[in-house]
C-alpha atoms as a PDB file:
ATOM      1  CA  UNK A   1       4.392  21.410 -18.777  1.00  0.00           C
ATOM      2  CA  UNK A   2       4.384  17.792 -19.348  1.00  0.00           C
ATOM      3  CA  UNK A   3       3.895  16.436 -22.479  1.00  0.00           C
ATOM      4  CA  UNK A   4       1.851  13.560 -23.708  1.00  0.00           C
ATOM      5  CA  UNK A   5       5.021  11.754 -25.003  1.00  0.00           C
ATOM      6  CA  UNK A   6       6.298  12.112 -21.466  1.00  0.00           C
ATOM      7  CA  UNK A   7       3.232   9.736 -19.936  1.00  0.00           C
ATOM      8  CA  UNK A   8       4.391   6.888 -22.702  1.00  0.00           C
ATOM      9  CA  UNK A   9       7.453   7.039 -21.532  1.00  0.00           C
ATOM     10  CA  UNK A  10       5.962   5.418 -17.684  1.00  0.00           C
ATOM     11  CA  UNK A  11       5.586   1.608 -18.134  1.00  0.00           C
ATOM     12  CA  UNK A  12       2.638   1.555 -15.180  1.00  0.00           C
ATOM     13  CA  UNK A  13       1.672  -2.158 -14.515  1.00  0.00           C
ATOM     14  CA  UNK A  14      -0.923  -4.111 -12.496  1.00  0.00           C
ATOM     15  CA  UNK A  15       1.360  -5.662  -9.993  1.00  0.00           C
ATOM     16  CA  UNK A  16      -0.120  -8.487  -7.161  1.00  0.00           C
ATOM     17  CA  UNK A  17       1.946  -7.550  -3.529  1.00  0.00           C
ATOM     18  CA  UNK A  18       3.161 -11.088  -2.403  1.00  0.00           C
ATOM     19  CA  UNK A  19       4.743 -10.064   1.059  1.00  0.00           C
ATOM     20  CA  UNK A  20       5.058  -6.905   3.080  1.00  0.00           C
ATOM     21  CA  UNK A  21       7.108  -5.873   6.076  1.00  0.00           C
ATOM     22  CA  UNK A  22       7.928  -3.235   8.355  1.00  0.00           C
ATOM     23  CA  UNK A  23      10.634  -1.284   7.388  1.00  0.00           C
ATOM     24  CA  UNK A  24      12.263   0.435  10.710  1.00  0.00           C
ATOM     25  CA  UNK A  25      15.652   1.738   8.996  1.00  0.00           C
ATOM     26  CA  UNK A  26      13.378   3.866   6.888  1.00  0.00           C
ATOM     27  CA  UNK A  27      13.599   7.669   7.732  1.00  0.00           C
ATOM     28  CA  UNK A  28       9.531   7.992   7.544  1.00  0.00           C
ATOM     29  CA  UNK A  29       7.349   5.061   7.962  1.00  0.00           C
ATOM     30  CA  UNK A  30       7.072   2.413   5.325  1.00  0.00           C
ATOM     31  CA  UNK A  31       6.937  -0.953   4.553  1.00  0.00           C
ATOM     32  CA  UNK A  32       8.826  -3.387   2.131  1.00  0.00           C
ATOM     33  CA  UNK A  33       6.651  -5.110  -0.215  1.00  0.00           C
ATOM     34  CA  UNK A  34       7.467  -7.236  -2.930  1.00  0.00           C
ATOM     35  CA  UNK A  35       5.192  -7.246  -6.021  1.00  0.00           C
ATOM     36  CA  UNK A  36       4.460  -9.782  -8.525  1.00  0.00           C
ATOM     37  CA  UNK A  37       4.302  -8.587 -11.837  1.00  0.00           C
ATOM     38  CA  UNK A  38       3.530 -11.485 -13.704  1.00  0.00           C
ATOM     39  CA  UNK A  39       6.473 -13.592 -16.409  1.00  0.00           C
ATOM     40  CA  UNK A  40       7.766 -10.686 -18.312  1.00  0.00           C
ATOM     41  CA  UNK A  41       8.698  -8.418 -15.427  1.00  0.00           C
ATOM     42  CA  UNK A  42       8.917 -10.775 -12.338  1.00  0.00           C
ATOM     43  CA  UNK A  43       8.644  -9.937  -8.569  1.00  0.00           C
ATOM     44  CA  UNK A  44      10.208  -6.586  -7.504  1.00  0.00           C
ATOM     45  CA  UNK A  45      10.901  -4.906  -4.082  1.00  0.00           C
ATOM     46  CA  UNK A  46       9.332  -1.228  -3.286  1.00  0.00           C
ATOM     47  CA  UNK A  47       9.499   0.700  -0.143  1.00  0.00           C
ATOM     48  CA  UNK A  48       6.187   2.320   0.274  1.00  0.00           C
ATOM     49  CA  UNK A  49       5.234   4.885   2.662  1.00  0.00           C
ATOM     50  CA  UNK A  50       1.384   3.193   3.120  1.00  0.00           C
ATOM     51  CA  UNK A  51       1.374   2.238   7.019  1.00  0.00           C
ATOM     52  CA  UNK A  52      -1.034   5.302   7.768  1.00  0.00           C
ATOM     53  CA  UNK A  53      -3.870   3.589   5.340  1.00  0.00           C
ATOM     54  CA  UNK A  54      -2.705  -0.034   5.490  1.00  0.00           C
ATOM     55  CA  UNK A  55      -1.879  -3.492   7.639  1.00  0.00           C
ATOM     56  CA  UNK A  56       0.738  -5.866   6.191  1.00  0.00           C
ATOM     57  CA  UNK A  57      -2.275  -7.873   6.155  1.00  0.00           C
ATOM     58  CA  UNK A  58      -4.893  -5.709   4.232  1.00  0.00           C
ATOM     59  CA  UNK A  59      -2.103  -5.594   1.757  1.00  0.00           C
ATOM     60  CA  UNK A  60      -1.504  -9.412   0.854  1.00  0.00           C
ATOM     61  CA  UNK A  61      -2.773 -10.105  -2.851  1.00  0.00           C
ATOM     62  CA  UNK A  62      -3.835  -6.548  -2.910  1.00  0.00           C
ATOM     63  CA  UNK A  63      -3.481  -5.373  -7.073  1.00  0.00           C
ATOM     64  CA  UNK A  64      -1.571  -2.210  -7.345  1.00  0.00           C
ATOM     65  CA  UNK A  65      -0.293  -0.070  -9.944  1.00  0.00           C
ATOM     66  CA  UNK A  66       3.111   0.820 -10.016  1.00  0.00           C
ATOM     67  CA  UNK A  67       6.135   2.425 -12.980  1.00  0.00           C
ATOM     68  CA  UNK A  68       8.257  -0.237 -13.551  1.00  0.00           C
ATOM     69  CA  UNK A  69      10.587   1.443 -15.578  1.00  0.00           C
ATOM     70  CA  UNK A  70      12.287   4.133 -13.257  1.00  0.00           C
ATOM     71  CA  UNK A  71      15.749   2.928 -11.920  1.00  0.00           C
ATOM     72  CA  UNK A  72      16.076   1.113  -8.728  1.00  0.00           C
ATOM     73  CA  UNK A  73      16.433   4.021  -5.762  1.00  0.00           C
ATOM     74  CA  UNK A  74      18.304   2.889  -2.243  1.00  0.00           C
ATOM     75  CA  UNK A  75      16.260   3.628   0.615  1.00  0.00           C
ATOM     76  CA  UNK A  76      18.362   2.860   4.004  1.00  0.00           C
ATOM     77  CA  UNK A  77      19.657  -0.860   3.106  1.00  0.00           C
ATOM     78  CA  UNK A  78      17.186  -1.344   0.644  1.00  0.00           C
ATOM     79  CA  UNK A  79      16.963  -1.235  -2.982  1.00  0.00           C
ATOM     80  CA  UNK A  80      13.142  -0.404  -4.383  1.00  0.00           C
ATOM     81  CA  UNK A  81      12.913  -1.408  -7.633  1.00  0.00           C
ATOM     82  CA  UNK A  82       9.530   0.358  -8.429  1.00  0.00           C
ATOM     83  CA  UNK A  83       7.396   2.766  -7.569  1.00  0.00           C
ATOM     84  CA  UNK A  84       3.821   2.332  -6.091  1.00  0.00           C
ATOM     85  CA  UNK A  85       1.212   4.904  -7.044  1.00  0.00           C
ATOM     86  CA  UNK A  86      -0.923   6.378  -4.370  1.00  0.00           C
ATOM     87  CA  UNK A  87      -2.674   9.480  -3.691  1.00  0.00           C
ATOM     88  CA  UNK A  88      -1.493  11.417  -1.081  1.00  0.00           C
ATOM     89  CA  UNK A  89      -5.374  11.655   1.264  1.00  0.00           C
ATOM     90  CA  UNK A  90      -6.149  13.564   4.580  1.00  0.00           C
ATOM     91  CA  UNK A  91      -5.535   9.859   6.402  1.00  0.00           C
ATOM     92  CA  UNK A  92      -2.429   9.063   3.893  1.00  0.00           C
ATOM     93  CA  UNK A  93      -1.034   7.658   1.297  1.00  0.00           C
ATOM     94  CA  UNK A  94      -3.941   5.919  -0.266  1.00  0.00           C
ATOM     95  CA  UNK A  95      -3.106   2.862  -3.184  1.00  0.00           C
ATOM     96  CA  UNK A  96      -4.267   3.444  -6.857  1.00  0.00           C
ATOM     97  CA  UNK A  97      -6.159  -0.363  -7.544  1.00  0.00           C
ATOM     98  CA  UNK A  98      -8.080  -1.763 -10.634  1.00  0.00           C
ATOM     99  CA  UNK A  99     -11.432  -1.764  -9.483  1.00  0.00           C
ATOM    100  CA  UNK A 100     -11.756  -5.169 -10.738  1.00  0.00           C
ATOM    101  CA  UNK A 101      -9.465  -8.064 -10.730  1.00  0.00           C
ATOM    102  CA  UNK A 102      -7.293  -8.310 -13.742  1.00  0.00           C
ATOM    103  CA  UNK A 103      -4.210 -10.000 -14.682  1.00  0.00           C
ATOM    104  CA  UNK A 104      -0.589  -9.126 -12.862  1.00  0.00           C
ATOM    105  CA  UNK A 105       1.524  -7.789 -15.754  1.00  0.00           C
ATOM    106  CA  UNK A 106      -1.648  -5.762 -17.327  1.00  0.00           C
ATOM    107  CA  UNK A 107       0.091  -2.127 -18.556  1.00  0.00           C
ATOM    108  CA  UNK A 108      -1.925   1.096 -18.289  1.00  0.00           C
ATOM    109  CA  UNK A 109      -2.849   2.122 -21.267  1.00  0.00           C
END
C-alpha cells in the first residue's frame, strides 16, 4: 500500500499544452504535445495516448495536470519528459483539468 509520503514525492503541475501532433511511430495511438509549465519548469514534450477523447485542436491552451518529476521515458524517437494524467473512461483516456483557469506552474497540493 502506498503511503502518504509516497504522493509528496509526485511534483503534479498545472501545465498549458502549446502544440500537439500526431504521433504515427507510436505503437498505440498518441499524440506529441508540448506543455508549458510556466518559468521555473519550462515547456516539456509528452506522448499522450488522448486521440480517442481529443482533436489536436480541442487540445490547444487546454490546462492539464501532469508529474513533472518522473524521468524522461523514450517512446519510438521521442523523448516524453512528463506524464499527463487522465482517467482511463469507456470512450478513453479522458484529461484531469482545473475546473477553472489558474496559473501554468500551479503544483497540486
Amino acid at each position: 500500500m502506498a503511503e502518504f509520503e509516497d504522493f509528496l514525492q509526485l511534483d503534479i503541475r498545472v501545465g498549458k499544452i502549446v502544440a500537439a501532433a500526431d504521433f504515427p511511430e507510436a505503437n498505440k495511438a498518441a499524440y506529441k504535445l508540448k506543455i508549458n509549465f510556466g518559468e521555473e519548469i519550462g515547456i516539456k514534450n509528452s506522448s499522450a495516448q488522448i486521440t480517442e477523447c481529443y482533436t489536436k485542436e480541442d487540445l490547444l491552451n487546454k490546462q492539464i495536470l501532469a508529474i513533472v518529476n518522473f524521468p524522461p521515458k523514450q517512446i519510438a524517437n521521442f523523448i516524453s519528459e512528463v506524464l499527463v494524467l487522465g482517467t482511463y473512461s469507456n470512450e478513453g483516456v479522458v484529461l484531469i483539468t482545473p475546473d477553472k483557469k489558474v496559473e501554468i506552474g500551479d503544483k497540486l497540493g
